[in-house]
PDB file of N, CA and C in Angstrom:
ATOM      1  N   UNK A   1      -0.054   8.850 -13.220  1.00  0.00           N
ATOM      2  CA  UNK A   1      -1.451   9.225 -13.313  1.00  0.00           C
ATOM      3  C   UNK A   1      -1.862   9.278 -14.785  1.00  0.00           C
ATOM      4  N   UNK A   2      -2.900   8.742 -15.343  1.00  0.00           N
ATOM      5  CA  UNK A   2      -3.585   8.476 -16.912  1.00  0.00           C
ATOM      6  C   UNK A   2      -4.424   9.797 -16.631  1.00  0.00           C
ATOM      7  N   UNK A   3      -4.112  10.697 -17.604  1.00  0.00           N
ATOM      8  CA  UNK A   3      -4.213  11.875 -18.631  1.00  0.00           C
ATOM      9  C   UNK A   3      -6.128  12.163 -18.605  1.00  0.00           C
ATOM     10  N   UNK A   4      -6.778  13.044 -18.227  1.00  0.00           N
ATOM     11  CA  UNK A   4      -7.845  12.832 -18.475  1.00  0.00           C
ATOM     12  C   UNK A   4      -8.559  12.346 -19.586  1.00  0.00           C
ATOM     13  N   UNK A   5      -7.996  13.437 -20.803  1.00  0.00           N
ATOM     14  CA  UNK A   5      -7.883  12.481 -22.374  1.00  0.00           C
ATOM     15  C   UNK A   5      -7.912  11.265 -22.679  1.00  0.00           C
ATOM     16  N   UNK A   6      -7.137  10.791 -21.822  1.00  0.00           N
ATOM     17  CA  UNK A   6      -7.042   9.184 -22.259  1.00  0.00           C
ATOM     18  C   UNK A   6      -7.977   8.825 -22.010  1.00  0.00           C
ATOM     19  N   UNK A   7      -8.429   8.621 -20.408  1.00  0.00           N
ATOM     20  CA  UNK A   7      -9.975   8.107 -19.874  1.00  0.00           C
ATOM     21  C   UNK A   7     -11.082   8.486 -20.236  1.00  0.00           C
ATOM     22  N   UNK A   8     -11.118   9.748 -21.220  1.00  0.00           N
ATOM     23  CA  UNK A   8     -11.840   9.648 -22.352  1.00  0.00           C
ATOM     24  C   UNK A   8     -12.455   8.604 -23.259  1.00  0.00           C
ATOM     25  N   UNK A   9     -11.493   8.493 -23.678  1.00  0.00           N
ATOM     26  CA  UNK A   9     -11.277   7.147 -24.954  1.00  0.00           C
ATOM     27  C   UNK A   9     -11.089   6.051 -24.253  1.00  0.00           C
ATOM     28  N   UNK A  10     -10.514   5.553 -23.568  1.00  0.00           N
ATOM     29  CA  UNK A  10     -10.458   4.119 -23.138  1.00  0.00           C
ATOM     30  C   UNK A  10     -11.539   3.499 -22.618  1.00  0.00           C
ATOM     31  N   UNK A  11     -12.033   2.280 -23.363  1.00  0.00           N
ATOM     32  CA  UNK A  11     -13.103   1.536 -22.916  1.00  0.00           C
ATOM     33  C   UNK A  11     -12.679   0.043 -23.049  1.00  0.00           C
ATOM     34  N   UNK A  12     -13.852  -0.795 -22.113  1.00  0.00           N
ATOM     35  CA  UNK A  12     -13.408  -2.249 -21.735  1.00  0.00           C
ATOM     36  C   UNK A  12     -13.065  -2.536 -23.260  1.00  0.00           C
ATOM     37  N   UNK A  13     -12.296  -3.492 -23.365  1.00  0.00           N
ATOM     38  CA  UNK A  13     -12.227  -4.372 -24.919  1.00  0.00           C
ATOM     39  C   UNK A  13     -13.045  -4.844 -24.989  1.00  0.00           C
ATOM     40  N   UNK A  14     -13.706  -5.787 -23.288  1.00  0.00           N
ATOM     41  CA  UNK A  14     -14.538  -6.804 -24.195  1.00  0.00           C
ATOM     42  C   UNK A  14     -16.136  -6.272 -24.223  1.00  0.00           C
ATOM     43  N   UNK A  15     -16.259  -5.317 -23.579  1.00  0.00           N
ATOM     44  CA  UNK A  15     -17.887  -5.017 -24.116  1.00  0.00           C
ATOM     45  C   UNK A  15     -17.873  -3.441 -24.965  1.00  0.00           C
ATOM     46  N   UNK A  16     -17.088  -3.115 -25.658  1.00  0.00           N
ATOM     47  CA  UNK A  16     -17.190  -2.091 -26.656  1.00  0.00           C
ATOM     48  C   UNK A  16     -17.663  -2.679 -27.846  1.00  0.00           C
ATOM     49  N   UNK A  17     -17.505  -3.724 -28.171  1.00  0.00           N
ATOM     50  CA  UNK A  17     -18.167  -3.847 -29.734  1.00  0.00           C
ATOM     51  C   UNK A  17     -19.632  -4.352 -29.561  1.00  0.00           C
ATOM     52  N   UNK A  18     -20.541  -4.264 -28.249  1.00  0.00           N
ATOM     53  CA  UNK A  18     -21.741  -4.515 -27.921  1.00  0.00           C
ATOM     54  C   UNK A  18     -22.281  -2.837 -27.355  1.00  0.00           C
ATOM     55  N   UNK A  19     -21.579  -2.724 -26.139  1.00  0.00           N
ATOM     56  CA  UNK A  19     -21.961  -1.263 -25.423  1.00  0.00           C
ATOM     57  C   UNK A  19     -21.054  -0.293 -25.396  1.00  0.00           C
ATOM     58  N   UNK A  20     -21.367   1.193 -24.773  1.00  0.00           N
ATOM     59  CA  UNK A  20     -20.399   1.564 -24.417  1.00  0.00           C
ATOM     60  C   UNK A  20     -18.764   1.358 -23.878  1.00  0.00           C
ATOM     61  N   UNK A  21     -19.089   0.002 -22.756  1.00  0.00           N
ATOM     62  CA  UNK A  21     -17.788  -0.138 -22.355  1.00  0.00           C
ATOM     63  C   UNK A  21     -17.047   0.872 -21.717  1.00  0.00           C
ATOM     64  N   UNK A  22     -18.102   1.732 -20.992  1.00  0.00           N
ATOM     65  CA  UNK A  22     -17.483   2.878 -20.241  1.00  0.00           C
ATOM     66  C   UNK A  22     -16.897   2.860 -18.579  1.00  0.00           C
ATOM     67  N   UNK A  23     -15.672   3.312 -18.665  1.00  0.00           N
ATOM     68  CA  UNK A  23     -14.682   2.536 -17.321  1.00  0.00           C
ATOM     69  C   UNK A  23     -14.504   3.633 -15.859  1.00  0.00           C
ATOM     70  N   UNK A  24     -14.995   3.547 -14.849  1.00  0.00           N
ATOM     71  CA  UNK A  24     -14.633   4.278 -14.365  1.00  0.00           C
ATOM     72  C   UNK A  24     -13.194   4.175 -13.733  1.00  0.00           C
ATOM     73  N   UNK A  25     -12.644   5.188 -13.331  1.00  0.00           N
ATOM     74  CA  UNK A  25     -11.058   5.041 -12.503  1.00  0.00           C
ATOM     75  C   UNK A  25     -11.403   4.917 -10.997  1.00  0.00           C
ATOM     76  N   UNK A  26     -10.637   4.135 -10.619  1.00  0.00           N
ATOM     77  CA  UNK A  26     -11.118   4.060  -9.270  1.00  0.00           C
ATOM     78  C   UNK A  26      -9.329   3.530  -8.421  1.00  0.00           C
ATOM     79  N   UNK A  27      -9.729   4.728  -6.859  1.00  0.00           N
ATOM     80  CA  UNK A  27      -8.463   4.232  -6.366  1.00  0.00           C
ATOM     81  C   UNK A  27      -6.768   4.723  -7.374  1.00  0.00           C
ATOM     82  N   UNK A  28      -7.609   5.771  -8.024  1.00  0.00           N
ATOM     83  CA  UNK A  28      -6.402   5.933  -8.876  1.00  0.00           C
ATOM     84  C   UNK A  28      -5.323   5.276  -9.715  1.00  0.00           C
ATOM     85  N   UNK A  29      -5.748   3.773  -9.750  1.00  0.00           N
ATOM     86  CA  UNK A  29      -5.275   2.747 -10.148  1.00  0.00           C
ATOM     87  C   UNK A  29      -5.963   1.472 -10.921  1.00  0.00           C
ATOM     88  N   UNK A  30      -7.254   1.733 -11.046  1.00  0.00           N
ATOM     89  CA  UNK A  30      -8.033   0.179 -11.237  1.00  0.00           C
ATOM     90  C   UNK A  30      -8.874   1.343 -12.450  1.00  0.00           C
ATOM     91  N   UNK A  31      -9.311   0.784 -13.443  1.00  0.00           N
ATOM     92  CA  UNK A  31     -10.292   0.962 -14.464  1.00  0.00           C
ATOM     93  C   UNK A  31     -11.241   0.040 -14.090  1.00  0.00           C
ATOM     94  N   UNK A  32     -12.663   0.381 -13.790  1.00  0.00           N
ATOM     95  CA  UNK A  32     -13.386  -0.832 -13.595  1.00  0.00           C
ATOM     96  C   UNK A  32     -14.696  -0.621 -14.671  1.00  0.00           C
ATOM     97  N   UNK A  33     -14.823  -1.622 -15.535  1.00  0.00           N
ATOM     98  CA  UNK A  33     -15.957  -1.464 -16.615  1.00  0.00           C
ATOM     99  C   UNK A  33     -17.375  -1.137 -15.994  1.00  0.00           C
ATOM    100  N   UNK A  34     -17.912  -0.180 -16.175  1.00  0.00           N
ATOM    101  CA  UNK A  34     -19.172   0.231 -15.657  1.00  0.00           C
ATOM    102  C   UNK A  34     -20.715  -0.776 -15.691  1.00  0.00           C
ATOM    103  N   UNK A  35     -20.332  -1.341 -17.408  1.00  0.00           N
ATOM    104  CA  UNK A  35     -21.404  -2.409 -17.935  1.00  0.00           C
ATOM    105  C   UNK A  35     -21.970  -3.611 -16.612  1.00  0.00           C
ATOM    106  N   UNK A  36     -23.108  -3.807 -16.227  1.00  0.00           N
ATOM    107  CA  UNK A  36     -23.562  -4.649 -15.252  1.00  0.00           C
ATOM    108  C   UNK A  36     -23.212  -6.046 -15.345  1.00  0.00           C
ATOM    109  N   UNK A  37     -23.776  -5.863 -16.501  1.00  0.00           N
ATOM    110  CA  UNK A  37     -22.946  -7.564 -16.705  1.00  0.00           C
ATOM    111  C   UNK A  37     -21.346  -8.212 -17.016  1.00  0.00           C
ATOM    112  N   UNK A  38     -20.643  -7.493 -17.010  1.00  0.00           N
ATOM    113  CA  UNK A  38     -19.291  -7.182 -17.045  1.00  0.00           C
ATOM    114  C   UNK A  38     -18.036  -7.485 -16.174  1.00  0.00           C
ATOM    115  N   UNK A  39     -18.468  -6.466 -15.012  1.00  0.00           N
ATOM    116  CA  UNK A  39     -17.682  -6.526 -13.971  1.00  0.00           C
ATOM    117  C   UNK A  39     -16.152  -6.680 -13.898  1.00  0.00           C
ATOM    118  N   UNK A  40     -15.259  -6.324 -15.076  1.00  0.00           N
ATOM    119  CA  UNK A  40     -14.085  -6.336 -15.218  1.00  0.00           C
ATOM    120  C   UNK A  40     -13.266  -5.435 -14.316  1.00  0.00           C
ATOM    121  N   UNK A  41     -12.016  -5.878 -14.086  1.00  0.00           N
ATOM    122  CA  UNK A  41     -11.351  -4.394 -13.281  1.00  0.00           C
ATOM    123  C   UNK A  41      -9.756  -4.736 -14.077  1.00  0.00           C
ATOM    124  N   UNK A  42      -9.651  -3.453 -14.990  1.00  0.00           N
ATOM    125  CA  UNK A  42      -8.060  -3.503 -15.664  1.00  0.00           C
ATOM    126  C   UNK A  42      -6.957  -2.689 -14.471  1.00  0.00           C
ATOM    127  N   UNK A  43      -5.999  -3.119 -14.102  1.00  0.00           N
ATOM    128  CA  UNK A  43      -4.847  -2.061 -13.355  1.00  0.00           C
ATOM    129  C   UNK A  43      -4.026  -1.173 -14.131  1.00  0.00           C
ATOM    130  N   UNK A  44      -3.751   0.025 -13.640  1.00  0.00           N
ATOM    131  CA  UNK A  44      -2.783   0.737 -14.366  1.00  0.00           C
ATOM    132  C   UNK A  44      -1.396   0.612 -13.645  1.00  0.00           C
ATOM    133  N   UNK A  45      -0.507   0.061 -14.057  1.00  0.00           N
ATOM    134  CA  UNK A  45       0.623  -0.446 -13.339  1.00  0.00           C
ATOM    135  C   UNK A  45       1.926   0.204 -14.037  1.00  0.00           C
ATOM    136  N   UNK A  46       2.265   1.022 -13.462  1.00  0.00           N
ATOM    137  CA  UNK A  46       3.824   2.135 -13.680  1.00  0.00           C
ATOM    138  C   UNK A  46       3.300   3.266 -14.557  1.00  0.00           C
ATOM    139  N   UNK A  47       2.006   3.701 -14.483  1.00  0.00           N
ATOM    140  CA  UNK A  47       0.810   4.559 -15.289  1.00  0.00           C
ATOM    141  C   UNK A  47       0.607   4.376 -16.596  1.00  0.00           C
ATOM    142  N   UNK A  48       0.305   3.071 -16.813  1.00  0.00           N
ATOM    143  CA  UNK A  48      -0.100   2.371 -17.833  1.00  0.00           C
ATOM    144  C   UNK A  48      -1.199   1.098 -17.601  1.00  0.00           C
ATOM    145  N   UNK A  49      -2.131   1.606 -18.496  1.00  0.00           N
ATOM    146  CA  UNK A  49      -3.607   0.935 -18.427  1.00  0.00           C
ATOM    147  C   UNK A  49      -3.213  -1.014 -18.910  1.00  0.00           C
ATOM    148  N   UNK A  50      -3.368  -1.911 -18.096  1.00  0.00           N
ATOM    149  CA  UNK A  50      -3.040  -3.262 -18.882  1.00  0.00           C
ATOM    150  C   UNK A  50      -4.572  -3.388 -19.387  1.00  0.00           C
ATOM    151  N   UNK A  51      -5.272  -3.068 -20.598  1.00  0.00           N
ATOM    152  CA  UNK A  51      -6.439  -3.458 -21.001  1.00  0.00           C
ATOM    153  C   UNK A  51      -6.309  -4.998 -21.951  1.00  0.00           C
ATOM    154  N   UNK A  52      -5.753  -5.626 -21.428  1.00  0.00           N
ATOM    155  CA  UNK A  52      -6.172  -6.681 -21.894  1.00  0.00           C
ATOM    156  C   UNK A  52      -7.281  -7.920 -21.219  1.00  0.00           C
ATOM    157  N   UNK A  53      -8.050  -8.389 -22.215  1.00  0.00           N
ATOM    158  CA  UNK A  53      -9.465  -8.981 -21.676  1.00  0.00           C
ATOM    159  C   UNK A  53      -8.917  -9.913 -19.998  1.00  0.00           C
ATOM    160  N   UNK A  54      -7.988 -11.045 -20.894  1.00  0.00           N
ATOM    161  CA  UNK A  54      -7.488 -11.938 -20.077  1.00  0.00           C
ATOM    162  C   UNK A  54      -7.026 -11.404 -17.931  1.00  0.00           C
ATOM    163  N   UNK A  55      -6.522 -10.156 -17.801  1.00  0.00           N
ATOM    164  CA  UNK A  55      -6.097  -9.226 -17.122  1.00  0.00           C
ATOM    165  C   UNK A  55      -6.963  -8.974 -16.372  1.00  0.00           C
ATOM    166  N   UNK A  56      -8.101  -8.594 -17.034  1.00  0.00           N
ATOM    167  CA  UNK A  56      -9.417  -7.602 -16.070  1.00  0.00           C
ATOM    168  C   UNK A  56      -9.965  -9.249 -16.097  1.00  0.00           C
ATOM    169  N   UNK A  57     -10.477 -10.352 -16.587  1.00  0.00           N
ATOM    170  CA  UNK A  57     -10.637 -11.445 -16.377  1.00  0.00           C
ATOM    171  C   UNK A  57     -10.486 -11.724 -14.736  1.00  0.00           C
ATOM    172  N   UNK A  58      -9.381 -11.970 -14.603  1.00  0.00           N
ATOM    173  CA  UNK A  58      -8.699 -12.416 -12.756  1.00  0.00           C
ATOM    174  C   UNK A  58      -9.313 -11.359 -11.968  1.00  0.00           C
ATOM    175  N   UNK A  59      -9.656 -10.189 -12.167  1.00  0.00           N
ATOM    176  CA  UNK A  59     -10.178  -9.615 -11.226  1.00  0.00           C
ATOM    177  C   UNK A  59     -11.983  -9.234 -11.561  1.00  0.00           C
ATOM    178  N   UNK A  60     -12.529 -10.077 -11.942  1.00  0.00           N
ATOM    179  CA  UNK A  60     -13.537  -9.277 -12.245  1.00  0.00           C
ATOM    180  C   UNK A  60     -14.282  -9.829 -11.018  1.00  0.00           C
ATOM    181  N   UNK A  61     -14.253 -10.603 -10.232  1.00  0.00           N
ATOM    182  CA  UNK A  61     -14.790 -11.393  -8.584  1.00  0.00           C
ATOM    183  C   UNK A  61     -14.513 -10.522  -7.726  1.00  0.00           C
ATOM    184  N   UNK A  62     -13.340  -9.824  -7.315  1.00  0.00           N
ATOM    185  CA  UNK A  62     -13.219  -8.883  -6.404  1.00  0.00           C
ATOM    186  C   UNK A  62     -13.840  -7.633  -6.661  1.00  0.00           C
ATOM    187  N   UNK A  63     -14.295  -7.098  -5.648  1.00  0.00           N
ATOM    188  CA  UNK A  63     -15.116  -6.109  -5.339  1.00  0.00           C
ATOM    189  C   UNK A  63     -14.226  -4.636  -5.477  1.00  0.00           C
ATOM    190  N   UNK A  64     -14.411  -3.886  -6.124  1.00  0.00           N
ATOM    191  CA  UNK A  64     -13.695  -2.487  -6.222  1.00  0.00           C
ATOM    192  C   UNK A  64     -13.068  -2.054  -4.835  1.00  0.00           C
ATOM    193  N   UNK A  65     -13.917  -2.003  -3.614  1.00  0.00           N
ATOM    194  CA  UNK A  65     -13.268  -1.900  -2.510  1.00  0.00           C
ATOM    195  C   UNK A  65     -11.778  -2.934  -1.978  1.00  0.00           C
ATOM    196  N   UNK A  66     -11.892  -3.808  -2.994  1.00  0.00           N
ATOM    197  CA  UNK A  66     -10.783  -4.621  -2.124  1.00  0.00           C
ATOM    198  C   UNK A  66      -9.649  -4.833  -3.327  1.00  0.00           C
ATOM    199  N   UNK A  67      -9.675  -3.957  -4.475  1.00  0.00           N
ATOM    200  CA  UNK A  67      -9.111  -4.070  -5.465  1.00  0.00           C
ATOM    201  C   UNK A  67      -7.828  -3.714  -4.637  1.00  0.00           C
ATOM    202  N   UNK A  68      -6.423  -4.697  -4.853  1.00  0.00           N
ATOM    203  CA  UNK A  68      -4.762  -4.307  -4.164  1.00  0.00           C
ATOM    204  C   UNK A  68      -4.640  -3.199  -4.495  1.00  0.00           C
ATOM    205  N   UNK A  69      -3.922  -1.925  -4.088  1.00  0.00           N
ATOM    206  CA  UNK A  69      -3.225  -0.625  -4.281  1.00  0.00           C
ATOM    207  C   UNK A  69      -2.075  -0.240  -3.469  1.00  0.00           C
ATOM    208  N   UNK A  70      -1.097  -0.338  -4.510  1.00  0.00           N
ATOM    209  CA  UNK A  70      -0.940  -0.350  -5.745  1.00  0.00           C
ATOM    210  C   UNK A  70      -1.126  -2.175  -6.534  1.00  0.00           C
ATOM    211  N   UNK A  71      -1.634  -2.196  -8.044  1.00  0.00           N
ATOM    212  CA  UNK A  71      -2.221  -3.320  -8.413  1.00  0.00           C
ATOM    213  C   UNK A  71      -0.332  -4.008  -8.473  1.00  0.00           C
ATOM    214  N   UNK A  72      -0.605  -5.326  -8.477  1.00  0.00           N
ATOM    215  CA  UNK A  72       0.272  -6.004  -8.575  1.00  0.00           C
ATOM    216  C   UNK A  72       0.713  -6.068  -9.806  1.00  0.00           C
ATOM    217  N   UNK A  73       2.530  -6.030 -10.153  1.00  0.00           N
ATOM    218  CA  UNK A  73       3.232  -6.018 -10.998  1.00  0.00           C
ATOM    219  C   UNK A  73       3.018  -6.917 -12.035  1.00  0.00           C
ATOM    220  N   UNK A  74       3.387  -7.111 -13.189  1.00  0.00           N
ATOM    221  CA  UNK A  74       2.904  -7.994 -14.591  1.00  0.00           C
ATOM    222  C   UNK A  74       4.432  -8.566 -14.736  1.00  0.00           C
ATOM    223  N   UNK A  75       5.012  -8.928 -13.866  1.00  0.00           N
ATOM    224  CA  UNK A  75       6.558  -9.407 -14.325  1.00  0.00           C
ATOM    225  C   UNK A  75       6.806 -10.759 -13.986  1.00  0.00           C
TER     226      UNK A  75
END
């Protein structure tokens, strides 16, 4: 589980140097960028956030409801 603190501070990479970039947690597992035009979803996989652009990229088409849980492994 990511620390409330953290989800504090953590915002999308790729729309923080324009907007907020503010992420909600969702499913206890998915960060999904709030920004409208955006639509990214990062996984936290072994309770660690993968924020990289490329990452939330592949999922930014699926719909929060159908986001996998637990997100699929990076190996």
């Amino acid at each position: 589980m990511i620390s409330a603190d953290l989800l504090e501070i953590l915002r999308c990479p790729a729309c923080v140097q324009h907007s907020p970039g503010l992420l909600l947690l969702t499913h206890n597992t998915w960060l999904v960028c709030q920004e409208a035009a955006c639509s990214r979803k990062y996984p936290i996989v072994e309770d660690i956030p993968v924020m990289l652009v490329e990452e939330g990229d592949k999922w930014a088409a699926t719909l929060p409801d159908k986001l996998p849980v637990p997100p699929p492994s990076r190996r």
